[in-house]
Structures are given as C-alpha cells and as structure tokens.
C-alpha atoms as a PDB file:
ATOM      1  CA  UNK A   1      -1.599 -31.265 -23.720  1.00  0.00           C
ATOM      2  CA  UNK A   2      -2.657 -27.363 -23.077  1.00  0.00           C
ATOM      3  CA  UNK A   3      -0.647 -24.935 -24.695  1.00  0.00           C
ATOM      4  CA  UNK A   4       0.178 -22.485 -22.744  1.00  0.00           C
ATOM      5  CA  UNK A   5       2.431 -20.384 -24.073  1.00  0.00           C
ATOM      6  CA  UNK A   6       0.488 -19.225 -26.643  1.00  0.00           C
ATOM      7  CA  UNK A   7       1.449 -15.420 -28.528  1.00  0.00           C
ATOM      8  CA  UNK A   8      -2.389 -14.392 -26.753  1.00  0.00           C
ATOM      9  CA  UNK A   9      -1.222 -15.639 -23.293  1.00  0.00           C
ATOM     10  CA  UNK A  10       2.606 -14.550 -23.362  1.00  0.00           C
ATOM     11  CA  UNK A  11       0.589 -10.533 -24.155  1.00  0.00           C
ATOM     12  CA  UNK A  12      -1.716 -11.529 -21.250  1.00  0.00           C
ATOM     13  CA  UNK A  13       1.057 -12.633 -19.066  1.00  0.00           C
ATOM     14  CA  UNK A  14       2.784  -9.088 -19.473  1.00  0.00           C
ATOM     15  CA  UNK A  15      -0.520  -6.987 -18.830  1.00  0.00           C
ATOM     16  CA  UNK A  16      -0.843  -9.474 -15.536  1.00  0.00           C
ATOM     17  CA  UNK A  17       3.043  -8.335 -14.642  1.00  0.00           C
ATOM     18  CA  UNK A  18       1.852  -4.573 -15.227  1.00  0.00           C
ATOM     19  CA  UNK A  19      -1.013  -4.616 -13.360  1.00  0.00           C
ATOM     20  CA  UNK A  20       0.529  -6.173 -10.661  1.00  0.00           C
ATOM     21  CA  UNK A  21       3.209  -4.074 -10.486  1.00  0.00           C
ATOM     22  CA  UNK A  22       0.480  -1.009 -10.421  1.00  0.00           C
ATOM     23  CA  UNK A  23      -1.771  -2.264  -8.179  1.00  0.00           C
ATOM     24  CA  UNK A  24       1.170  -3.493  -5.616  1.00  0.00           C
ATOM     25  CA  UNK A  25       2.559   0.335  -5.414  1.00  0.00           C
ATOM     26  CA  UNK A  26       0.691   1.089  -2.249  1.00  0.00           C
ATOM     27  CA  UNK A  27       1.893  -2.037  -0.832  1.00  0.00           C
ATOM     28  CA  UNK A  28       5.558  -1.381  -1.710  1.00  0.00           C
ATOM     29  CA  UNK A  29       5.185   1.592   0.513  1.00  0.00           C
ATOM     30  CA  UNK A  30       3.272  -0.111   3.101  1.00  0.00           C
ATOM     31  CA  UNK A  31       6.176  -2.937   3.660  1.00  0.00           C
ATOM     32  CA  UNK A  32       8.859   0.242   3.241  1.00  0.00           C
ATOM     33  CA  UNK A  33       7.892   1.762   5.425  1.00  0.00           C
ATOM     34  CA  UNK A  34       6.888  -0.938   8.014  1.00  0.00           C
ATOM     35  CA  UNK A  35      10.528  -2.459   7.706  1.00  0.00           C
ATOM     36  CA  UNK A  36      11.751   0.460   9.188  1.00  0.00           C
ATOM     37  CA  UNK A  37      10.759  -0.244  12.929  1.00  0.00           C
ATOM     38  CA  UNK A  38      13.149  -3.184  13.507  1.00  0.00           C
ATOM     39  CA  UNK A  39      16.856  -3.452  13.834  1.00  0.00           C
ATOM     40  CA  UNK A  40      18.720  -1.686  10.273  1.00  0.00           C
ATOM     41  CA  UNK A  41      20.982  -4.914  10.180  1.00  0.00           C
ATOM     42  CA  UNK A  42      17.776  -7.150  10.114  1.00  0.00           C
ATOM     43  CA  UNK A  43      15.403  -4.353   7.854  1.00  0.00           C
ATOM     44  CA  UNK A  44      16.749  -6.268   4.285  1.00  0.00           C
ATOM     45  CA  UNK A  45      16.318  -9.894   5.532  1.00  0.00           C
ATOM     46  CA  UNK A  46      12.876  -8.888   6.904  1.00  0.00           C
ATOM     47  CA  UNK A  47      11.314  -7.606   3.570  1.00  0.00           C
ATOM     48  CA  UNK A  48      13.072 -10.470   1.589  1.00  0.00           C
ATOM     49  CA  UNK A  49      11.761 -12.752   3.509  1.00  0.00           C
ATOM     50  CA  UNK A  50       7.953 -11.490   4.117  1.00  0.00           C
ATOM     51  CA  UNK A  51       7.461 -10.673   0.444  1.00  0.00           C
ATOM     52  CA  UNK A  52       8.570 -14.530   0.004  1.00  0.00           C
ATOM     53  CA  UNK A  53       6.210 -15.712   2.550  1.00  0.00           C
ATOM     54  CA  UNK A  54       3.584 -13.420   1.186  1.00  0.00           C
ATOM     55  CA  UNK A  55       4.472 -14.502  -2.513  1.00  0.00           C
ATOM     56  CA  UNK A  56       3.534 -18.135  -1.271  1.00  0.00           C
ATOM     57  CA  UNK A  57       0.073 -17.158   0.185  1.00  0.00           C
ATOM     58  CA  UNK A  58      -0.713 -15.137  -3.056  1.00  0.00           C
ATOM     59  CA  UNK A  59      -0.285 -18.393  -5.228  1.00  0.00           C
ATOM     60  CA  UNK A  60      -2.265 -20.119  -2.443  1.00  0.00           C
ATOM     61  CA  UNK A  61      -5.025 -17.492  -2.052  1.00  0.00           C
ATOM     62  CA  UNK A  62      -5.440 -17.465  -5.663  1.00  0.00           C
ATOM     63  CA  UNK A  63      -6.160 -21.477  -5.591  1.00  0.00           C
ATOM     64  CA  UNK A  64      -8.028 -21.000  -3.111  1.00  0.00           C
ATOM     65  CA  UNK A  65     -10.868 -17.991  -4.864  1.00  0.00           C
ATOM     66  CA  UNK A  66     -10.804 -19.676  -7.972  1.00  0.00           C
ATOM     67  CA  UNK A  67     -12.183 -22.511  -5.999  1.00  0.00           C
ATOM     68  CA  UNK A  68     -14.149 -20.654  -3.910  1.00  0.00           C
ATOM     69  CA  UNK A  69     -15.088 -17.225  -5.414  1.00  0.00           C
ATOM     70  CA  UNK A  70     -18.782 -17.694  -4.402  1.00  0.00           C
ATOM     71  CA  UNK A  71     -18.155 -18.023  -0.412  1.00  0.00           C
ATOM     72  CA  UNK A  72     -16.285 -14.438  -0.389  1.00  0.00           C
ATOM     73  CA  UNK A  73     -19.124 -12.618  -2.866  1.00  0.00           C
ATOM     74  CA  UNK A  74     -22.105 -13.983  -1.306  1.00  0.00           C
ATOM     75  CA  UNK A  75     -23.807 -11.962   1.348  1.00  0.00           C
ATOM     76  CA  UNK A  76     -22.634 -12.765   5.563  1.00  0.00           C
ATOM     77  CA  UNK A  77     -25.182 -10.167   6.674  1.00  0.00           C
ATOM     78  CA  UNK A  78     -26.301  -6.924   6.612  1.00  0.00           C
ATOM     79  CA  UNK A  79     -26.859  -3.601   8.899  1.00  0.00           C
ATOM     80  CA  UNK A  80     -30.418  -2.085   7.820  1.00  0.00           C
ATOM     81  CA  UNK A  81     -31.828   1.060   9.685  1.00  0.00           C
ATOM     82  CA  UNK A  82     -34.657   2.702   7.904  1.00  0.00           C
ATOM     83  CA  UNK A  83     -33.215   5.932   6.405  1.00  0.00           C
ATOM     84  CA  UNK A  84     -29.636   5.668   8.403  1.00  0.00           C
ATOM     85  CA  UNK A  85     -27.668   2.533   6.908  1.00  0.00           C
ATOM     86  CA  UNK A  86     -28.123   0.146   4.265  1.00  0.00           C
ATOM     87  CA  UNK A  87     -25.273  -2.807   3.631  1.00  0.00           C
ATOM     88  CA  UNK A  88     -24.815  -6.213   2.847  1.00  0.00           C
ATOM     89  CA  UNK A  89     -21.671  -7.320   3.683  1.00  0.00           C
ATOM     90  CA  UNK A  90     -19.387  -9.914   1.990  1.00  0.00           C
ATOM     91  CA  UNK A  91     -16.296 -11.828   3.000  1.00  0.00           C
ATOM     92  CA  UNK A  92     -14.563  -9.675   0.487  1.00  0.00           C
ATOM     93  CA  UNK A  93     -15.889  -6.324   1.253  1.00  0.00           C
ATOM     94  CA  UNK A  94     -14.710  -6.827   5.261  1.00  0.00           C
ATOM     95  CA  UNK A  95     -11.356  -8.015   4.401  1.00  0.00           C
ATOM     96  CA  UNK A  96     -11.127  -5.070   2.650  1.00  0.00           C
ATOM     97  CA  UNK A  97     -12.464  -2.657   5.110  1.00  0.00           C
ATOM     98  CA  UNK A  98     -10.678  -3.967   7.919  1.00  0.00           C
ATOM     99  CA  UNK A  99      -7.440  -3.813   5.309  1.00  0.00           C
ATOM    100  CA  UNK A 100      -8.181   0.356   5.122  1.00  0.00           C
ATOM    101  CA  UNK A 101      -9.269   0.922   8.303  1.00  0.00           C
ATOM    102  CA  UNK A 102      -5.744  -0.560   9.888  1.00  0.00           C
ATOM    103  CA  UNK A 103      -4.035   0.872   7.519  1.00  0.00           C
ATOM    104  CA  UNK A 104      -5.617   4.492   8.503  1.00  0.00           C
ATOM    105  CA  UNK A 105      -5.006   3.569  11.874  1.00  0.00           C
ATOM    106  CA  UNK A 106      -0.869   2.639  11.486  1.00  0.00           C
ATOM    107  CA  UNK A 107      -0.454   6.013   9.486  1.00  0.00           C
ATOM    108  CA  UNK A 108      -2.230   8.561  11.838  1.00  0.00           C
ATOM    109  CA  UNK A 109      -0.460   6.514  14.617  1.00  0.00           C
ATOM    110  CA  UNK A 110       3.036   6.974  13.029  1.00  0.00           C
ATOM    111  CA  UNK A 111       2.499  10.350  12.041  1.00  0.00           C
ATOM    112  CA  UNK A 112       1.425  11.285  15.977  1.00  0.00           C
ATOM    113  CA  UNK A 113       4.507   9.124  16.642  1.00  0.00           C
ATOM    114  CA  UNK A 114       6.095  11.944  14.247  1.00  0.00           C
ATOM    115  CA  UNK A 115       5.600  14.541  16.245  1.00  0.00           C
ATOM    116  CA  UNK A 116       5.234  13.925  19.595  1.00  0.00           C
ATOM    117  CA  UNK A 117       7.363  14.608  22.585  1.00  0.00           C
ATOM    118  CA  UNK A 118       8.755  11.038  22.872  1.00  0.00           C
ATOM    119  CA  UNK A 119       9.247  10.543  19.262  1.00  0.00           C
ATOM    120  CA  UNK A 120      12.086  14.038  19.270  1.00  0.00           C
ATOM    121  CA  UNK A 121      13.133  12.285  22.689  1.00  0.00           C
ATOM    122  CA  UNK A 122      14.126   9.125  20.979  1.00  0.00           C
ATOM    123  CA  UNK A 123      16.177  11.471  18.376  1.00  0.00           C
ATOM    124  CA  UNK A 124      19.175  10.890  21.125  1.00  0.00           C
ATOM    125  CA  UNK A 125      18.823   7.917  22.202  1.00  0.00           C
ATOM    126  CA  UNK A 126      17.161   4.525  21.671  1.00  0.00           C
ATOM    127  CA  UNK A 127      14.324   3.962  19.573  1.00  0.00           C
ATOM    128  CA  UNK A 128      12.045   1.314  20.247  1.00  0.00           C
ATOM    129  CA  UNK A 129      12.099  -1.154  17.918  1.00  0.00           C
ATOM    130  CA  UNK A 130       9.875  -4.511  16.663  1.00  0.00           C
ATOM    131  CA  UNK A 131      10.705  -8.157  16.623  1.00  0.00           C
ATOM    132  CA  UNK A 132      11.549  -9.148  13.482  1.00  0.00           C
ATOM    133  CA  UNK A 133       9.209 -11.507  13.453  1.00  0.00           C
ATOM    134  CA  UNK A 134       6.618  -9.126  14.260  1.00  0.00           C
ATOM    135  CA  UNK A 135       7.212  -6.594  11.443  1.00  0.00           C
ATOM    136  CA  UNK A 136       7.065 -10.171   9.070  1.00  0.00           C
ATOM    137  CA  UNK A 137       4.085 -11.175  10.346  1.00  0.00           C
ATOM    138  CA  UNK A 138       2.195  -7.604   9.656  1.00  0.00           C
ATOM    139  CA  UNK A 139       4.126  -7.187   5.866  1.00  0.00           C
ATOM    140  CA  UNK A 140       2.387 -10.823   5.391  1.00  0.00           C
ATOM    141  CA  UNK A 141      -0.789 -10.030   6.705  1.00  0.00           C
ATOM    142  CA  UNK A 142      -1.207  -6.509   4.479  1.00  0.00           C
ATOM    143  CA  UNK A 143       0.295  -8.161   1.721  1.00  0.00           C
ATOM    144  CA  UNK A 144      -2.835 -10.392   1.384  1.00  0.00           C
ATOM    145  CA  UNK A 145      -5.125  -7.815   2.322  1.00  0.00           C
ATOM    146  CA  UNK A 146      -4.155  -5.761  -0.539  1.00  0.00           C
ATOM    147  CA  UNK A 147      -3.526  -9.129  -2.996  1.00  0.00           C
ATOM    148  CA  UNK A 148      -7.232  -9.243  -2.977  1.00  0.00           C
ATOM    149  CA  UNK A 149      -8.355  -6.951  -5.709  1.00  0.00           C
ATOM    150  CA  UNK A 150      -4.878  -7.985  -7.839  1.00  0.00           C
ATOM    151  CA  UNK A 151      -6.011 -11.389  -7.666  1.00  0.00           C
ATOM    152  CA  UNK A 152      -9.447 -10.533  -8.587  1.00  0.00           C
ATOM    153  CA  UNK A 153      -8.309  -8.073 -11.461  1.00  0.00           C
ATOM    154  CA  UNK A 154      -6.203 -10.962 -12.841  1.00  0.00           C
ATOM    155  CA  UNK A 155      -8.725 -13.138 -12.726  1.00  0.00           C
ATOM    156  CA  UNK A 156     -10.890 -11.016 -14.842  1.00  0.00           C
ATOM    157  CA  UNK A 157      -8.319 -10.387 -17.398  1.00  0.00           C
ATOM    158  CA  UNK A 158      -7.519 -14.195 -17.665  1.00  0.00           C
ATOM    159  CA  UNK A 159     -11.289 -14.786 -17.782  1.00  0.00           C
ATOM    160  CA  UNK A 160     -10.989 -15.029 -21.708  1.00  0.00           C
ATOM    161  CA  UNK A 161      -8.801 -17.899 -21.995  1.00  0.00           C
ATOM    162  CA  UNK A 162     -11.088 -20.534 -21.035  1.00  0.00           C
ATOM    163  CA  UNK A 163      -8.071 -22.937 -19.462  1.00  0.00           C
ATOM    164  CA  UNK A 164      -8.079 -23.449 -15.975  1.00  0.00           C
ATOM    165  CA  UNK A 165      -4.715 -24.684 -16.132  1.00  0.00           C
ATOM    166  CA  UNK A 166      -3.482 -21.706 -18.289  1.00  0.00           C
ATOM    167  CA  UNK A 167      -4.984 -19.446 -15.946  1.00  0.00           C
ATOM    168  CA  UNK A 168      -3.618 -20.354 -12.884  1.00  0.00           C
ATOM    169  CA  UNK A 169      -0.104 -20.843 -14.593  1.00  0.00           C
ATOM    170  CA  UNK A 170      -0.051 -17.406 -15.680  1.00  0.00           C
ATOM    171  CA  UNK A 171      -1.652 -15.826 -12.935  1.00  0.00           C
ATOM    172  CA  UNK A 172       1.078 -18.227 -10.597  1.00  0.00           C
ATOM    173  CA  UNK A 173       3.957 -16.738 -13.130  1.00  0.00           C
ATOM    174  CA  UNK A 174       2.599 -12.778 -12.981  1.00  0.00           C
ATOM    175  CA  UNK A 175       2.495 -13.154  -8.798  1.00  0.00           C
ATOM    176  CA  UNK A 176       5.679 -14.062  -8.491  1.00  0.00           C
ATOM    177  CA  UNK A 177       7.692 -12.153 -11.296  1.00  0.00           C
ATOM    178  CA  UNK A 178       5.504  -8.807  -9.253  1.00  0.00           C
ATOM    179  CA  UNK A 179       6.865 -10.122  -5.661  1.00  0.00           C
ATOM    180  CA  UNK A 180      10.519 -10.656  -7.081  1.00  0.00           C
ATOM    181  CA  UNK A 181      10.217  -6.973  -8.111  1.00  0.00           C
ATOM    182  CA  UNK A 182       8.974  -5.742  -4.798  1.00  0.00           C
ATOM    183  CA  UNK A 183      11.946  -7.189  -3.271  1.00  0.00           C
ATOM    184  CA  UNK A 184      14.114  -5.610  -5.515  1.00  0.00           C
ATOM    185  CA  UNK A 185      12.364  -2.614  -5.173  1.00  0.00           C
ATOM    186  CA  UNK A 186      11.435  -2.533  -1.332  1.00  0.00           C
ATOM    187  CA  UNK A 187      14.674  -1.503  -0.493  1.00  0.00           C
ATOM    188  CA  UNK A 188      15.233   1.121  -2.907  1.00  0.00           C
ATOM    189  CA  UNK A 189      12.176   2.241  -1.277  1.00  0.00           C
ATOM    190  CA  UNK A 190      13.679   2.202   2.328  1.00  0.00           C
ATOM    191  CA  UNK A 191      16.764   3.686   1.904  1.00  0.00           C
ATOM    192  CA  UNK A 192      15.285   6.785  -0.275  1.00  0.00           C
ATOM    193  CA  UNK A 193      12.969   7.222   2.564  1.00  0.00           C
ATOM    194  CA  UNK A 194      16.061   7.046   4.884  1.00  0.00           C
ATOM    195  CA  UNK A 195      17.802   9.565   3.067  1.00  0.00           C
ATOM    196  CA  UNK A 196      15.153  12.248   2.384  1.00  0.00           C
ATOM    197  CA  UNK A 197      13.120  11.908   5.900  1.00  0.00           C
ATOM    198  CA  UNK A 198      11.097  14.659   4.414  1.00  0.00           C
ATOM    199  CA  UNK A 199       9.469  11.897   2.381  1.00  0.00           C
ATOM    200  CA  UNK A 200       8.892   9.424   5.084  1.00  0.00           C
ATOM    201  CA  UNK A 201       5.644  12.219   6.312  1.00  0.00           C
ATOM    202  CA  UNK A 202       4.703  12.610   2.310  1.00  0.00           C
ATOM    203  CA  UNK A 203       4.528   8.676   2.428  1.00  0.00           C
ATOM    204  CA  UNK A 204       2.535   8.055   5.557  1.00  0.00           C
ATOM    205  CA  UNK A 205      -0.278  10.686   4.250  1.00  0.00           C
ATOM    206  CA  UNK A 206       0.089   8.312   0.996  1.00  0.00           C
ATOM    207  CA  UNK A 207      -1.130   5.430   3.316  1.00  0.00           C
ATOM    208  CA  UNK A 208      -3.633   7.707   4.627  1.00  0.00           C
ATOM    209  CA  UNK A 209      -4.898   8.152   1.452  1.00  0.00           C
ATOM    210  CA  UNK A 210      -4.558   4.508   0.935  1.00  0.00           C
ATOM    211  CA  UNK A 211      -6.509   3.441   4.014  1.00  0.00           C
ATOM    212  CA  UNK A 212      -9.050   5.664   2.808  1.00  0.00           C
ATOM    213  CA  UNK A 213      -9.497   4.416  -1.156  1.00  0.00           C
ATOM    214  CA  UNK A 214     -10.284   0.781   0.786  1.00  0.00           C
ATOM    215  CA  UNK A 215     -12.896   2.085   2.738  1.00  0.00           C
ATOM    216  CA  UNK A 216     -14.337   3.229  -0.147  1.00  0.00           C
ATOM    217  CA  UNK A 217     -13.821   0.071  -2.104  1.00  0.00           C
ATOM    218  CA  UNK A 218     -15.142  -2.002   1.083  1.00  0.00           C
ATOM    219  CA  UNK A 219     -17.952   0.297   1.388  1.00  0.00           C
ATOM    220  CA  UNK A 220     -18.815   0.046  -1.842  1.00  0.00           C
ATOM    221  CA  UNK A 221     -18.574  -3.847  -2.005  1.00  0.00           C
ATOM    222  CA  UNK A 222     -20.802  -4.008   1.110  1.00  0.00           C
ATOM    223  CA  UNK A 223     -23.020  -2.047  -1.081  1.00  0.00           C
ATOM    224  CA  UNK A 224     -23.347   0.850   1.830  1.00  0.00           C
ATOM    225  CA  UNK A 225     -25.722   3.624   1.838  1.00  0.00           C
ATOM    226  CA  UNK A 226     -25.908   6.083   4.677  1.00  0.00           C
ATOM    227  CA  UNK A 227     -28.560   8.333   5.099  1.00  0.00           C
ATOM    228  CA  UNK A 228     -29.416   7.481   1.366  1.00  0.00           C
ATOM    229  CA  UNK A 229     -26.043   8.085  -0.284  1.00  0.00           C
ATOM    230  CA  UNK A 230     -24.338   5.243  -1.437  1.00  0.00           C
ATOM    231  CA  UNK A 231     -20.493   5.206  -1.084  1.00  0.00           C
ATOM    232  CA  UNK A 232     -18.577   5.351  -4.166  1.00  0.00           C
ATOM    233  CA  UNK A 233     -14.953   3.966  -4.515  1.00  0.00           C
ATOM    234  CA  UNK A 234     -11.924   6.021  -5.321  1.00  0.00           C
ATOM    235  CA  UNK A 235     -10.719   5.585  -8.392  1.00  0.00           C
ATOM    236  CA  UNK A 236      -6.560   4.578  -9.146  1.00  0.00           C
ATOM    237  CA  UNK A 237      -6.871   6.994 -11.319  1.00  0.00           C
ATOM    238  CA  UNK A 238      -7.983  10.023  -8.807  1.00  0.00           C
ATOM    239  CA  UNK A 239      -5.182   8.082  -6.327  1.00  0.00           C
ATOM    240  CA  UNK A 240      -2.477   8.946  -8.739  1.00  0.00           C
ATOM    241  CA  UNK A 241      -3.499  12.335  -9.235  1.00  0.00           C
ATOM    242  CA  UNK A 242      -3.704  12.966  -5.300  1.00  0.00           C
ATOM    243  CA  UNK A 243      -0.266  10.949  -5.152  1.00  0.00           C
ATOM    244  CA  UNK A 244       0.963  13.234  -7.897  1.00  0.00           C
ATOM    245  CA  UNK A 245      -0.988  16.580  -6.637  1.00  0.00           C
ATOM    246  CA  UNK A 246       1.203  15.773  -2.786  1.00  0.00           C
ATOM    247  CA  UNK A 247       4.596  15.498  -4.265  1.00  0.00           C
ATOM    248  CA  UNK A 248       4.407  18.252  -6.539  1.00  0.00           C
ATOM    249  CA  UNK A 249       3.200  20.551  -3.276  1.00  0.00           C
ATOM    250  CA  UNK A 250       6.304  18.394  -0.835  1.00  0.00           C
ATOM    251  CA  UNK A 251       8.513  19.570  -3.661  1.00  0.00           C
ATOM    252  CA  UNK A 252       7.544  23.290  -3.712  1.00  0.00           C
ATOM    253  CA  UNK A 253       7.031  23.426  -0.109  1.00  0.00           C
ATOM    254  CA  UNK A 254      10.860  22.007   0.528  1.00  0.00           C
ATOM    255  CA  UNK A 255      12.476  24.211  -1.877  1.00  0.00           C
ATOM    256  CA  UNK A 256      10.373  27.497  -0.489  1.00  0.00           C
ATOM    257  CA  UNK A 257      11.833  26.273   2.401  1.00  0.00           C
ATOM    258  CA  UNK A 258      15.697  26.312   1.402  1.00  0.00           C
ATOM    259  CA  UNK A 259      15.117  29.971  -0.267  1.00  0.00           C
ATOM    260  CA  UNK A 260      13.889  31.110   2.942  1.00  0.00           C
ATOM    261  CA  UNK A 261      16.726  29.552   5.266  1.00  0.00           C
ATOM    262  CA  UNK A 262      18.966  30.723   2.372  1.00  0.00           C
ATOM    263  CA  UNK A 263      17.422  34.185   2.811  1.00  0.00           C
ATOM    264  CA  UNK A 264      17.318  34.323   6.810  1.00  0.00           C
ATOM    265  CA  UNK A 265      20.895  32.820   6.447  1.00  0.00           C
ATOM    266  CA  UNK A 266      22.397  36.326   4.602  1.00  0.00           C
ATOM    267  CA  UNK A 267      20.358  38.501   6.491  1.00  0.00           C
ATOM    268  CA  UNK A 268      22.089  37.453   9.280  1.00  0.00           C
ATOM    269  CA  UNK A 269      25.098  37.975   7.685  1.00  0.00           C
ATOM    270  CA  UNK A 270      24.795  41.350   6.678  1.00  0.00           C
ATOM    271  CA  UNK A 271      23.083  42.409  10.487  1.00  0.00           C
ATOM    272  CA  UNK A 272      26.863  41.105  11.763  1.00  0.00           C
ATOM    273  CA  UNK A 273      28.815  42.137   9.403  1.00  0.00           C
ATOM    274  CA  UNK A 274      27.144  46.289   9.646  1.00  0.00           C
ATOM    275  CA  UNK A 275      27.691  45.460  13.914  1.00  0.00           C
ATOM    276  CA  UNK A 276      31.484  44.809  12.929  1.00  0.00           C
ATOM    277  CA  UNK A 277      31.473  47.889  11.290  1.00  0.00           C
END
C-alpha cells in the first residue's frame, strides 16, 4: 500500500495549502465582489455554494490535466504576419487570455457603472440585480479560469514524489482545504467592501490589474511577438507591489481627504461665527 502521509508529503501538502491560498487572492476578490450584484439575503448562500461547485470542478479539472496535460500544451494554431505577429496558441494560453480579457472587461464595465448617471440614479431607488443563479454560474466559470495555473503550480511542486496516487491525494486535499478558506474568507471580503465603499473602486482597479497580468501570462504562453517584441508575463511578485503601491496611495488619498473636509469644515465655522459678530 502507498504511504502517503509521509513527513516529505505532510511539508508538501502545506506549501500546496500556501500556494493556493496565494495564488487564489485575485479570485477571492473576483467572487467578492461579483456576489454583490444579487439580492443581500441570497449574497452568502451564493458564494458558499459556487466556491463548492467550483471546489468540485477543481478536483475534476485536475484529473482531468494530469490525464491530459499534452492536449492543452500542444499547439491549436498560430497567427504569423511577417514582422507584425508571431503566436502559437495553446488550449492553455486561450483559456487564459479569454480569463484576462473578461475579467478587464467586468472591471472597466463596473467602474463606468461607478460613475455614471444611472449608477447615482439607482442610489435612491432600485438597483438592478442578477439571478442567483447567474452570479453562480460566472463565480464557477472564473474560478476555473484562474484554477489553471494553481493546478499547474501544484503539479510541479508534487512532480518530485513520483506517486500518482500521492499526488492527486494531496493535490485533492490542498484544493479543498484552499476553497473551504475562500468561503470563510469571501464574506469577510464582502462585507469590508460593504463597509468602506471607498475600497470597492481600489478593488475593481485590482481586477484591472488582474485582467491585465493574464494577458500577459496568455500572451506569453501563446508565445506572442508583435512587431518583434515578445510579451513578457507579470510577475506575482510586481502584482503585489502594484497591489501594495494602490493601497498605500487609497490610504493617503482618503485621509488627505478628511484633513481637507476637516479644514473646509472650520473655515466655515469661523466665516459664520465673524457674520454673527
């Protein structure tokens, strides 16, 4: 019989939990975020129970590359134009770039959403909301869209144990101790952004920046070169720092803000209190 639970695979097991839990922090945003547009009585039951769903496809998409890693890293096709575009694109590298580029699109829709006309119109009255289901169905879908390179980073890490069976066991163990933890966390998430809706614009730019590190990473897979120059994928590391780099500004730029108002505030004061004079 295999022995699993070996003192090597219990340490590998815990690096798999932390680098899921690193690697799923965009993602805990993403579903935040996107369990905001239905119904508030529904917004718990909806993240419970599309991190569940999505916790099941994990296990299943990670049968399913170890199987059949060599269908999504062998080349579809490619888009040549002498001295324009080079690529060769993979299964992989277009789930991936379809994965940024939608996410891109949600977060420069919401932000417009933001600020528009209609948006400050729906301050007073009703705001239109998403099915349930709907909202599920998306958390699902980007959930396995960004369980791609987490499945593929585990794979590599779990590379050195030579046991198929251990493998997927710990892999199967790390995916779901990571979406337990997003559930607990997703709505932590939520109602901090519900309470400071100064972050909820910091967090969409996060997705922004998000949307963009995929393109990258897709362009990069589909081994891309425009006009020569081939695309290069963000690093986490340079994420963090931009991550790190926004909330530090969000910070300063709020509390400017209450000195002003604070300012303004006794100005005004002192104006009516010299007129009463």
């Amino acid at each position: 019989m295999t022995e699993i639970f070996t003192l090597s695979n219990i340490f590998t097991l815990f690096m798999l939990i932390m680098l899921q839990a690193v690697l799923g922090f965009d993602n805990l945003l993403y579903i935040s975020l996107e369990s905001k547009k239905t119904e508030k009585s529904k917004q718990s039951k909806v993240r419970t129970l599309g991190i569940g769903l999505a916790i099941i496809l994990r296990i299943g998409l990670l049968f399913l590359l170890m199987s059949l890693i060599g269908i999504f890293q062998d080349e579809l096709f490619g888009i040549n134009i002498e001295g324009v575009i080079h690529s060769s694109f993979t299964g992989h590298s277009i789930i991936v770039l379809f994965g940024g580029g939608f996410i891109i699109y949600t977060a420069i829709k919401e932000i417009w959403h933001m600020i528009s006309h209609e948006n400050l119109s729906e301050q007073g009255g009703e705001k239109k909301l998403k099915s349930p289901g709907s909202v599920i169905a998306m958390i699902v879908i980007m959930n396995l869209v960004f369980s791609f390179d987490s499945i593929l980073s585990a794979m590599a890490l779990t590379s050195d144990i030579g046991d198929y069976t251990a493998e997927m066991v710990l892999m199967s163990i790390a995916i779901v101790i990571s979406g337990l933890l997003m559930i607990l966390l997703a709505g932590r998430v939520a109602r901090f952004l519900q309470k400071n809706r100064m972050f909820e614009v910091l967090g969409l730019f996060v997705l922004f920046i998000v949307g963009i590190m995929l393109l990258t990473e897709g362009g990069h897979l589909a081994h891309i070169k425009l006009f020569g120059n081939e695309i290069v994928p963000m690093s986490k590391t340079t994420f963090y720092f931009v991550i790190v780099i926004l909330v530090i500004v969000d910070i300063v730029q709020s509390r400017y803000q209450k000195k002003i108002i604070e300012i303004e505030a006794r100005e005004e004061e002192e104006r009516s209190s010299a007129k009463d004079q």
